[in-house]
PDB file of N, CA and C in Angstrom:
ATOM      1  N   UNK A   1     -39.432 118.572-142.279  1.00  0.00           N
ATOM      2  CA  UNK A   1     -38.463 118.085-141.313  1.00  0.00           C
ATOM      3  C   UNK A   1     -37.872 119.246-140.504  1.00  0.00           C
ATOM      4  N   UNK A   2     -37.743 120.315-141.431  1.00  0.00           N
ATOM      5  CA  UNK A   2     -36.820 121.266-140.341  1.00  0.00           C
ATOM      6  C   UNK A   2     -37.771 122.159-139.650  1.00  0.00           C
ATOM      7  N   UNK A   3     -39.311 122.380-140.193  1.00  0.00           N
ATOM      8  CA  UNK A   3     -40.309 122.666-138.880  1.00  0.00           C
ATOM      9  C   UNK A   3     -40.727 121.775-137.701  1.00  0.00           C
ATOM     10  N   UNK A   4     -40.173 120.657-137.897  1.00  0.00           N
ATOM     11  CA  UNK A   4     -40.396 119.395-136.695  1.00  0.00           C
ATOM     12  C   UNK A   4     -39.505 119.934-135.502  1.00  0.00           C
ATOM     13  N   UNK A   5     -38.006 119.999-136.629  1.00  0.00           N
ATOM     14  CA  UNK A   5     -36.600 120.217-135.462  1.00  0.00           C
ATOM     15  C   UNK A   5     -37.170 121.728-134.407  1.00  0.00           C
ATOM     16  N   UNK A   6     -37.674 122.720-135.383  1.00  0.00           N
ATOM     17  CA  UNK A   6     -37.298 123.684-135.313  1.00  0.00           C
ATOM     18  C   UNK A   6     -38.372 123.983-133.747  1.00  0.00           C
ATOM     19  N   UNK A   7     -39.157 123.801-134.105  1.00  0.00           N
ATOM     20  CA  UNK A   7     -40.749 123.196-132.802  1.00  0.00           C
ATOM     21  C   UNK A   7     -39.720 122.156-131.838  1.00  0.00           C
ATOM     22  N   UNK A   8     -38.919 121.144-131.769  1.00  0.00           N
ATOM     23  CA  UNK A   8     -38.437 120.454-130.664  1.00  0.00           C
ATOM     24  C   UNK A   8     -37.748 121.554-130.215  1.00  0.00           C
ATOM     25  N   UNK A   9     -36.326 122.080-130.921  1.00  0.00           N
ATOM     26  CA  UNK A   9     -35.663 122.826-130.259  1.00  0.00           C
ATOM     27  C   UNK A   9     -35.952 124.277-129.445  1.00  0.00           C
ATOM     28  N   UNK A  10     -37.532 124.557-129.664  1.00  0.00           N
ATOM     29  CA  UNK A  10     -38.198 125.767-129.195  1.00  0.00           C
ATOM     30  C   UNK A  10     -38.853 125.238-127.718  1.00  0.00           C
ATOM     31  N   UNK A  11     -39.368 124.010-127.608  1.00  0.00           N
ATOM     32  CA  UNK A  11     -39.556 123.350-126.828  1.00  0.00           C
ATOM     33  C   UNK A  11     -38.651 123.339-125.857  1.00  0.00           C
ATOM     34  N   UNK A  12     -37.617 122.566-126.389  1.00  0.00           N
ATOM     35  CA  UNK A  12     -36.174 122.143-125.287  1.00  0.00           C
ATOM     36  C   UNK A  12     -36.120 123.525-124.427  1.00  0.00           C
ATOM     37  N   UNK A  13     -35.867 124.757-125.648  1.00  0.00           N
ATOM     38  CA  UNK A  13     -35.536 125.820-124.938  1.00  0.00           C
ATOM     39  C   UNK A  13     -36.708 126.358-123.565  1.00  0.00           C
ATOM     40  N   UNK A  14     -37.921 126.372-124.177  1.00  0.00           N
ATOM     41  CA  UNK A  14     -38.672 126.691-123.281  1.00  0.00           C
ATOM     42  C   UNK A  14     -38.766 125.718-121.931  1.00  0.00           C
ATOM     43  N   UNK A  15     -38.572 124.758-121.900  1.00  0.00           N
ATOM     44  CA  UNK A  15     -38.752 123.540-121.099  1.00  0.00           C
ATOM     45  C   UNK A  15     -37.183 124.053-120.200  1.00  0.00           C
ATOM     46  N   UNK A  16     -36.398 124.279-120.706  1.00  0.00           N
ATOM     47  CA  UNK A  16     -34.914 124.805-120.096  1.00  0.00           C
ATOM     48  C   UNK A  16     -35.244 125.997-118.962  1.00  0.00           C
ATOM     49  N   UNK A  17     -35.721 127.032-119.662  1.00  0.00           N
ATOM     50  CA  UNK A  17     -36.158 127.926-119.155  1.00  0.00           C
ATOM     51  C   UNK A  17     -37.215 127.749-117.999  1.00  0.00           C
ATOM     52  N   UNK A  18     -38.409 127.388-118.066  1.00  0.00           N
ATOM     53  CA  UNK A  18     -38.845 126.987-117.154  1.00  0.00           C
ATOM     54  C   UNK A  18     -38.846 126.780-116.128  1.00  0.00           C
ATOM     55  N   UNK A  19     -39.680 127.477-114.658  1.00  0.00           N
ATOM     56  CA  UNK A  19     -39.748 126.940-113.969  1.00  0.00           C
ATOM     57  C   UNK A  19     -40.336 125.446-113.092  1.00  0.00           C
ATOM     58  N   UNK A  20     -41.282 125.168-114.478  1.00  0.00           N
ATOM     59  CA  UNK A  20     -41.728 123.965-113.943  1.00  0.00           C
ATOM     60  C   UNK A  20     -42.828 124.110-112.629  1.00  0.00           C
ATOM     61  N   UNK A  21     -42.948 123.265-112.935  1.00  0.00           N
ATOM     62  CA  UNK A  21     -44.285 122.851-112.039  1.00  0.00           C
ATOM     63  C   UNK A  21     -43.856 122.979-110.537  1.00  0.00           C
ATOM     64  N   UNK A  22     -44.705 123.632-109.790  1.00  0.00           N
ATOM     65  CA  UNK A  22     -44.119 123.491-108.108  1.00  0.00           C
ATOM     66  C   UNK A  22     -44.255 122.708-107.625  1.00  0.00           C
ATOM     67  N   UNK A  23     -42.715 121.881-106.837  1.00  0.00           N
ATOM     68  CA  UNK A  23     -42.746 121.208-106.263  1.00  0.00           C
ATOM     69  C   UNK A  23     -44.106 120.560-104.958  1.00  0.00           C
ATOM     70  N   UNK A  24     -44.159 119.259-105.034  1.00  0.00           N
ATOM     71  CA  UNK A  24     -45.402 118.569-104.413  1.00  0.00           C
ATOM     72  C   UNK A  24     -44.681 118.975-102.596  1.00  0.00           C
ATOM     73  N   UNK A  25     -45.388 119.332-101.926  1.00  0.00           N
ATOM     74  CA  UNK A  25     -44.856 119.894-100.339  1.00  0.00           C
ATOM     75  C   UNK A  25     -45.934 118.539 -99.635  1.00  0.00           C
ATOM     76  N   UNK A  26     -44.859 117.695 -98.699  1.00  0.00           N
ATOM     77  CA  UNK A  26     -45.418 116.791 -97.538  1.00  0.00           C
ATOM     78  C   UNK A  26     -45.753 117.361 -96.634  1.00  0.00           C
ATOM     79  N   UNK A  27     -46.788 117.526 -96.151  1.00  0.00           N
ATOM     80  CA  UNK A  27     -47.556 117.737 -95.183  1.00  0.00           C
ATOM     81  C   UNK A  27     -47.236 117.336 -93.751  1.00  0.00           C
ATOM     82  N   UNK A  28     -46.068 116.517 -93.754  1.00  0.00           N
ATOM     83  CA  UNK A  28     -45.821 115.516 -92.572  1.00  0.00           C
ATOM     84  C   UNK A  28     -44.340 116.395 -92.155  1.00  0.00           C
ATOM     85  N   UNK A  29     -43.746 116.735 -93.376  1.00  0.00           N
ATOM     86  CA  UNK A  29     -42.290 117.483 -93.478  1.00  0.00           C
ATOM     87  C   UNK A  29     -42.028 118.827 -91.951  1.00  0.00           C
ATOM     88  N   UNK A  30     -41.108 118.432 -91.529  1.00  0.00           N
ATOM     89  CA  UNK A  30     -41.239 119.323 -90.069  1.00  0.00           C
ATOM     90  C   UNK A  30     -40.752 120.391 -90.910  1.00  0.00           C
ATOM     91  N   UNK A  31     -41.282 122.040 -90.116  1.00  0.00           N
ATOM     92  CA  UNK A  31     -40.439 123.378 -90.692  1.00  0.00           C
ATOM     93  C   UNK A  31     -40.430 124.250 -89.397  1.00  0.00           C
ATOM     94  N   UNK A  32     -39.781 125.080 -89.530  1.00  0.00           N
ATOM     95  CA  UNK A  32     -39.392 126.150 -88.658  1.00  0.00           C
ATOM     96  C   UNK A  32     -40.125 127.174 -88.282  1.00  0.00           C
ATOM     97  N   UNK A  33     -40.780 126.534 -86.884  1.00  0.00           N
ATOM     98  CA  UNK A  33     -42.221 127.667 -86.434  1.00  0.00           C
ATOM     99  C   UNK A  33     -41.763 129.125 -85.479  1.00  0.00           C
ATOM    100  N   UNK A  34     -40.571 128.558 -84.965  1.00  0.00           N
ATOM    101  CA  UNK A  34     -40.245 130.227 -84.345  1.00  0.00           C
ATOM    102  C   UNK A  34     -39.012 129.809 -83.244  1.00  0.00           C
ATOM    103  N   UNK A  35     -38.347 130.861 -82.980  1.00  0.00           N
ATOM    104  CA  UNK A  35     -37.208 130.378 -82.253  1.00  0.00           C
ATOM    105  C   UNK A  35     -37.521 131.373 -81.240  1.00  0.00           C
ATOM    106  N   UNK A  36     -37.423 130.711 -80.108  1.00  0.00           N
ATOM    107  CA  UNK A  36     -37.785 131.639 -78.796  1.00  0.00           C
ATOM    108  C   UNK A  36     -36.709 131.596 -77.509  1.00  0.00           C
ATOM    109  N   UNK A  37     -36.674 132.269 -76.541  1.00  0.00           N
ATOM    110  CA  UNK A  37     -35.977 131.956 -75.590  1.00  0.00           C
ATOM    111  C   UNK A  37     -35.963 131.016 -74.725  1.00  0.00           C
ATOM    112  N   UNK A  38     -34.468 130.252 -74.408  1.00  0.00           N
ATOM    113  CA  UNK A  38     -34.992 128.651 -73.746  1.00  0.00           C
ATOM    114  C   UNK A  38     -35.711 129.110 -72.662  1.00  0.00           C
ATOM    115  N   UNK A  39     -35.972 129.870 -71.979  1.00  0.00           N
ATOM    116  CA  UNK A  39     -37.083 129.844 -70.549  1.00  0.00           C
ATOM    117  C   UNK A  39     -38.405 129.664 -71.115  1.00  0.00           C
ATOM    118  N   UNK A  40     -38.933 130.146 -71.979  1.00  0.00           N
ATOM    119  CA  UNK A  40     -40.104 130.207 -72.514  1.00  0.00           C
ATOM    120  C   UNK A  40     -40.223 129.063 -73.910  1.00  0.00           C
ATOM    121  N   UNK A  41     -39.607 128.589 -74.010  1.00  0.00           N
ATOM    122  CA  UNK A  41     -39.533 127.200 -74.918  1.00  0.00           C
ATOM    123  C   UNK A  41     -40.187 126.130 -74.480  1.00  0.00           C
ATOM    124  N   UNK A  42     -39.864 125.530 -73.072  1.00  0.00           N
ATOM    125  CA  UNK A  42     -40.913 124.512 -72.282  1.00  0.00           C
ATOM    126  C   UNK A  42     -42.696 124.591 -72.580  1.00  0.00           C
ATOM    127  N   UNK A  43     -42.952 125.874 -71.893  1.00  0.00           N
ATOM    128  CA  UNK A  43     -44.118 126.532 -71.719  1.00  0.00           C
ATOM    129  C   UNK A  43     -44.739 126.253 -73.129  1.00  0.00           C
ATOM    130  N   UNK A  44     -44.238 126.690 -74.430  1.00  0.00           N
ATOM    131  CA  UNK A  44     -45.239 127.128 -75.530  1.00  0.00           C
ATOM    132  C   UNK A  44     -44.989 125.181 -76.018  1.00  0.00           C
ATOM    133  N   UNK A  45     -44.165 124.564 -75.827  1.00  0.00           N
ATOM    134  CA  UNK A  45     -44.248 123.139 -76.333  1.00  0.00           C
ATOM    135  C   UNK A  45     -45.330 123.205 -75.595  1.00  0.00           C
ATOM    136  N   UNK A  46     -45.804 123.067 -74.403  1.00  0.00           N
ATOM    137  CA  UNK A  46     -46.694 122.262 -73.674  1.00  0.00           C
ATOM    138  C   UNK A  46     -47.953 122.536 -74.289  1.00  0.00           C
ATOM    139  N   UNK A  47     -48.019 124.108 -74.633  1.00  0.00           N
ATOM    140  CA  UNK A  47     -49.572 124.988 -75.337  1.00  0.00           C
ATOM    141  C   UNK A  47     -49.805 124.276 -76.300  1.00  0.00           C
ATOM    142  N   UNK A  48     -48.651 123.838 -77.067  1.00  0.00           N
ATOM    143  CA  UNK A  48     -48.991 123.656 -78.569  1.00  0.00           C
ATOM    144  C   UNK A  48     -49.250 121.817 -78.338  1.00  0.00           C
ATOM    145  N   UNK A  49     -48.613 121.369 -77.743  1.00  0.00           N
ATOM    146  CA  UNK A  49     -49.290 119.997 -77.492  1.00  0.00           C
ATOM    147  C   UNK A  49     -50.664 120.070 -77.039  1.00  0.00           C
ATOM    148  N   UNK A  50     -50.837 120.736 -75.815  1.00  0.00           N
ATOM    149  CA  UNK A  50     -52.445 120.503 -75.535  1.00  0.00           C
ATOM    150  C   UNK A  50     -53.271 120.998 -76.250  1.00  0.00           C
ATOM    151  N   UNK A  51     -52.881 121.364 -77.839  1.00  0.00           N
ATOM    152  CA  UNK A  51     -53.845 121.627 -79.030  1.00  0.00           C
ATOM    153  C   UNK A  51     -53.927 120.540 -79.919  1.00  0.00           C
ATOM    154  N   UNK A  52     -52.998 119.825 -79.498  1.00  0.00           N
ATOM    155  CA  UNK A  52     -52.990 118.368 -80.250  1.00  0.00           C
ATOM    156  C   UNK A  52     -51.784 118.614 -81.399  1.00  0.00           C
ATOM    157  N   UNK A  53     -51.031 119.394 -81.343  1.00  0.00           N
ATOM    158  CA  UNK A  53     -49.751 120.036 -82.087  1.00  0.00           C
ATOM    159  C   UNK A  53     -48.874 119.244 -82.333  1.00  0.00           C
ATOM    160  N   UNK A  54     -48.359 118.537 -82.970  1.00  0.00           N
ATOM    161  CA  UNK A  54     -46.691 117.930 -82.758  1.00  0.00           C
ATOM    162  C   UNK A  54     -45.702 118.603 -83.153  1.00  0.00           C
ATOM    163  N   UNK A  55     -45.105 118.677 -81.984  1.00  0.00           N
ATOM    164  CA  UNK A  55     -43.615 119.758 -82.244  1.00  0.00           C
ATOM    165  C   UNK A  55     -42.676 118.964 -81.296  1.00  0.00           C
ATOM    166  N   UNK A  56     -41.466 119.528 -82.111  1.00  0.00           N
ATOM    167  CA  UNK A  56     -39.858 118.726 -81.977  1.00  0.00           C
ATOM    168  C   UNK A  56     -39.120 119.963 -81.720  1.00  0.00           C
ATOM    169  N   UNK A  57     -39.216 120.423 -80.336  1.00  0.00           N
ATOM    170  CA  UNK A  57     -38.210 121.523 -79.734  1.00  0.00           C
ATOM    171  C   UNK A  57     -36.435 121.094 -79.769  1.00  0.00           C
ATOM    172  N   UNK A  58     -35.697 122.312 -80.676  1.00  0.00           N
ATOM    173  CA  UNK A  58     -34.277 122.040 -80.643  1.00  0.00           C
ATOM    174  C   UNK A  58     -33.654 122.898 -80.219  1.00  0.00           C
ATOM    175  N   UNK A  59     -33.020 122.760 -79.037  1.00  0.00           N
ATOM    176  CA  UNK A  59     -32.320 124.202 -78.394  1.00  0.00           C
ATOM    177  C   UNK A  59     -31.223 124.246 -79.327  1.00  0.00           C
ATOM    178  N   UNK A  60     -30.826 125.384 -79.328  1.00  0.00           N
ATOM    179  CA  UNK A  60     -30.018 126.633 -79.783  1.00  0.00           C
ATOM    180  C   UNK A  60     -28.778 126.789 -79.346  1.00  0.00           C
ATOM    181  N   UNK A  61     -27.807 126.389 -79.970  1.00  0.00           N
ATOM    182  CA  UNK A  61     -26.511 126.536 -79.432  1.00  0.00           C
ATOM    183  C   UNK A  61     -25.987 128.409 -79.445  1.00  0.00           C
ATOM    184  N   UNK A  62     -25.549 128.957 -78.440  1.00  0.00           N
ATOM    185  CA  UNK A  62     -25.175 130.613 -78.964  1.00  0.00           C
ATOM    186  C   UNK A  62     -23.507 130.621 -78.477  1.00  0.00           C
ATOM    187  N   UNK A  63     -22.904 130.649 -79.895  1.00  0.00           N
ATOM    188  CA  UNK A  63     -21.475 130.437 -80.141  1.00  0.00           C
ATOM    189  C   UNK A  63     -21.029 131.578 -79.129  1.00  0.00           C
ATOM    190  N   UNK A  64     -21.482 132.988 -79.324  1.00  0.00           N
ATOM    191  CA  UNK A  64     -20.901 134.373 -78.312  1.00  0.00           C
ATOM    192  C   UNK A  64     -20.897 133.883 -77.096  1.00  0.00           C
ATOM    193  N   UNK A  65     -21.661 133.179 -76.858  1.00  0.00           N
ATOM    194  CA  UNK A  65     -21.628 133.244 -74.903  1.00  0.00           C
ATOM    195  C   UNK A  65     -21.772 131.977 -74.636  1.00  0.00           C
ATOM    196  N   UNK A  66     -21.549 130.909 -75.702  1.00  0.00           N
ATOM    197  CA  UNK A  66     -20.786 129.253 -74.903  1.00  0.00           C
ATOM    198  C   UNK A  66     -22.174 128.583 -74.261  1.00  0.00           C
ATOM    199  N   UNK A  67     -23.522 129.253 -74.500  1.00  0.00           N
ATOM    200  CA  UNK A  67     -24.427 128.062 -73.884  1.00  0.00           C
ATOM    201  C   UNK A  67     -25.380 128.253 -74.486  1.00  0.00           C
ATOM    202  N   UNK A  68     -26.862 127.812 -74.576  1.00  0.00           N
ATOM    203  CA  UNK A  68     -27.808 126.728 -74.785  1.00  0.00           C
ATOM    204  C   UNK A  68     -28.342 128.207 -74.331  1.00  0.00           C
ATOM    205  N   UNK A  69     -29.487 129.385 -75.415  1.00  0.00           N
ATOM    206  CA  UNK A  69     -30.123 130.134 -74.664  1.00  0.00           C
ATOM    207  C   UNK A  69     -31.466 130.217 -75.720  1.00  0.00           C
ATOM    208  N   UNK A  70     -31.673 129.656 -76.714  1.00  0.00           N
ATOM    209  CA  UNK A  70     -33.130 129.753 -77.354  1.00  0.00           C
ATOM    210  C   UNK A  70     -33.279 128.385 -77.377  1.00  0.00           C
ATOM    211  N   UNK A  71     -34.635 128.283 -77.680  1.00  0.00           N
ATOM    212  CA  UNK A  71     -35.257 126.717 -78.456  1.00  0.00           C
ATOM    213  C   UNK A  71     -35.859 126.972 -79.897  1.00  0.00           C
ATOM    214  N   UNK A  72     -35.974 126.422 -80.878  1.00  0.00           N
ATOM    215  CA  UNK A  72     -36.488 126.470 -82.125  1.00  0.00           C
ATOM    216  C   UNK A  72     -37.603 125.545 -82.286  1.00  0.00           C
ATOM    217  N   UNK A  73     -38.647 125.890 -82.304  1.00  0.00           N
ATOM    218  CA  UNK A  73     -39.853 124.851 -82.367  1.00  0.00           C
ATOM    219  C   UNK A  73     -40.254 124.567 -84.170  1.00  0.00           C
ATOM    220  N   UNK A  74     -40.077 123.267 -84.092  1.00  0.00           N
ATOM    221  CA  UNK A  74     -40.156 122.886 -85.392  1.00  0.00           C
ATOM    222  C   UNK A  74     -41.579 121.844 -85.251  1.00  0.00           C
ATOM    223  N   UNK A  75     -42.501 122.163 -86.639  1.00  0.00           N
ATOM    224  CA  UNK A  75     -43.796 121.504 -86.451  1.00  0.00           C
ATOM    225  C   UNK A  75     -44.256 120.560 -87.905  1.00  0.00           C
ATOM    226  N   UNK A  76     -44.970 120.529 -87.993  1.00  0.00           N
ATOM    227  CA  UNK A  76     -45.393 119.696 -88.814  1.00  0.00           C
ATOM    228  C   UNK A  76     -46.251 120.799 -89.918  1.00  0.00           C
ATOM    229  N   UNK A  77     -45.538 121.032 -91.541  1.00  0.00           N
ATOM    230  CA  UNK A  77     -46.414 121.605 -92.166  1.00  0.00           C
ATOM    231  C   UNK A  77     -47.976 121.859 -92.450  1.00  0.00           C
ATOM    232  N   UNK A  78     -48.624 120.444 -91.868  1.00  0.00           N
ATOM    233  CA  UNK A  78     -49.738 120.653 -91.955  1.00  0.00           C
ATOM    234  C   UNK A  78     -50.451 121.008 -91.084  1.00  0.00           C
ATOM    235  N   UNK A  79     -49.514 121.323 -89.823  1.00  0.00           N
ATOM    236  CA  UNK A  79     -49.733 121.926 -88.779  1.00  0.00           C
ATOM    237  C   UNK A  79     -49.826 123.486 -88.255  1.00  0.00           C
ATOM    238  N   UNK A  80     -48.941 123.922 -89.571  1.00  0.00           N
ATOM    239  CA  UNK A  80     -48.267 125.356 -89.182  1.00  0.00           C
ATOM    240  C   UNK A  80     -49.200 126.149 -88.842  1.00  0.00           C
ATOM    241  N   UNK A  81     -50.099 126.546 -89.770  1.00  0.00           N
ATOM    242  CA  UNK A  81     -51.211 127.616 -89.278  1.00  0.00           C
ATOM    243  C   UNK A  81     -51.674 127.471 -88.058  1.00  0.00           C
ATOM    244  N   UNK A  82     -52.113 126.304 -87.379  1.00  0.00           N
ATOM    245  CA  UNK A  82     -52.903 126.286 -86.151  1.00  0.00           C
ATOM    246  C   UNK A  82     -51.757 126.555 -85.280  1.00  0.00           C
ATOM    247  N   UNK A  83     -50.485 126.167 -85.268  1.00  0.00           N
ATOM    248  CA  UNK A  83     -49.299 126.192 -84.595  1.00  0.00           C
ATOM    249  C   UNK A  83     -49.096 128.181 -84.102  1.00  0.00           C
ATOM    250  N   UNK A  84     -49.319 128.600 -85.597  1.00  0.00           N
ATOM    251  CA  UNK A  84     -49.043 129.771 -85.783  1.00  0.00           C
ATOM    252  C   UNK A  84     -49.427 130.653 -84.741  1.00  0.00           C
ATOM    253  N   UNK A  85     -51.411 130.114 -84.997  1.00  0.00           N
ATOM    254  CA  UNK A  85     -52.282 130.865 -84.178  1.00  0.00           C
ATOM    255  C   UNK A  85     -51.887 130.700 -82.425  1.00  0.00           C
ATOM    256  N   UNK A  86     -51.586 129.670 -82.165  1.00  0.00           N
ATOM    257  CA  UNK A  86     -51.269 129.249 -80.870  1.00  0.00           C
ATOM    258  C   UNK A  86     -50.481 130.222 -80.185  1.00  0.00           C
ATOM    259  N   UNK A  87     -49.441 130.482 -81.245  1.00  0.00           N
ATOM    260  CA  UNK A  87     -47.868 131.148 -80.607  1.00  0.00           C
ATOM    261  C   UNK A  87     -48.401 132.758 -80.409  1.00  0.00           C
ATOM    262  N   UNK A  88     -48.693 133.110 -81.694  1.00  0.00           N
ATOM    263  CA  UNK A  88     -49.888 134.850 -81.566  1.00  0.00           C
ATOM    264  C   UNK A  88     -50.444 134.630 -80.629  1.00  0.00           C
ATOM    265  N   UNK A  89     -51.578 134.014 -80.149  1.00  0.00           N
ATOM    266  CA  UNK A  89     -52.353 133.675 -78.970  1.00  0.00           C
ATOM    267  C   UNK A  89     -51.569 134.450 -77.782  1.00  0.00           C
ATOM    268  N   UNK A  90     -50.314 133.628 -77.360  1.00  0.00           N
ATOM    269  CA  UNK A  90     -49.704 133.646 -76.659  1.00  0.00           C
ATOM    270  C   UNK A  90     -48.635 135.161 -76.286  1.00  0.00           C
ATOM    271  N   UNK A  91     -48.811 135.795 -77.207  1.00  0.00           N
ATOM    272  CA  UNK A  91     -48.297 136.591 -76.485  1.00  0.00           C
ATOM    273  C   UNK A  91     -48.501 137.884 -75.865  1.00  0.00           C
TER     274      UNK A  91
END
């Protein structure tokens, strides 16, 4: 009996400890492909669409100077790499 306990509670501990298994990542889940300047924000949406890209451009609020001066292009994880290559491409 007390090698049963003694094996659960070595368990518990290790299982505590643990990092566990890595989390399962959606493929569909938007992430953060690069934050650029709003003049040049239009332009690289359009590149990355005519690759067949889906991206969700969010301008940039800049608290110091009271206006709207980057965009943050956010894409689709299963997108990122080709997204990636697009933006390198580009500059």
């Amino acid at each position: 009996m007390q090698q049963t306990q003694a094996v659960g509670i070595r368990r518990w501990f290790f299982d505590l400890l643990s990092r566990g298994e890595a989390p399962e990542e959606d493929p569909a889940e938007l992430v953060d492909l690069a934050t650029v300047p709003l003049a040049v924000g239009p332009l690289l949406v359009a590149r990355l669409e005519e690759e067949g890209i889906t991206v969700a451009p969010i301008e940039a609020f800049n608290l110091a100077r009271d206006t709207r001066s980057h965009m943050r292009l956010m894409v689709r994880r299963d997108q990122f790499a080709a997204a990636t290559q697009v933006i390198n491409a580009s500059d």
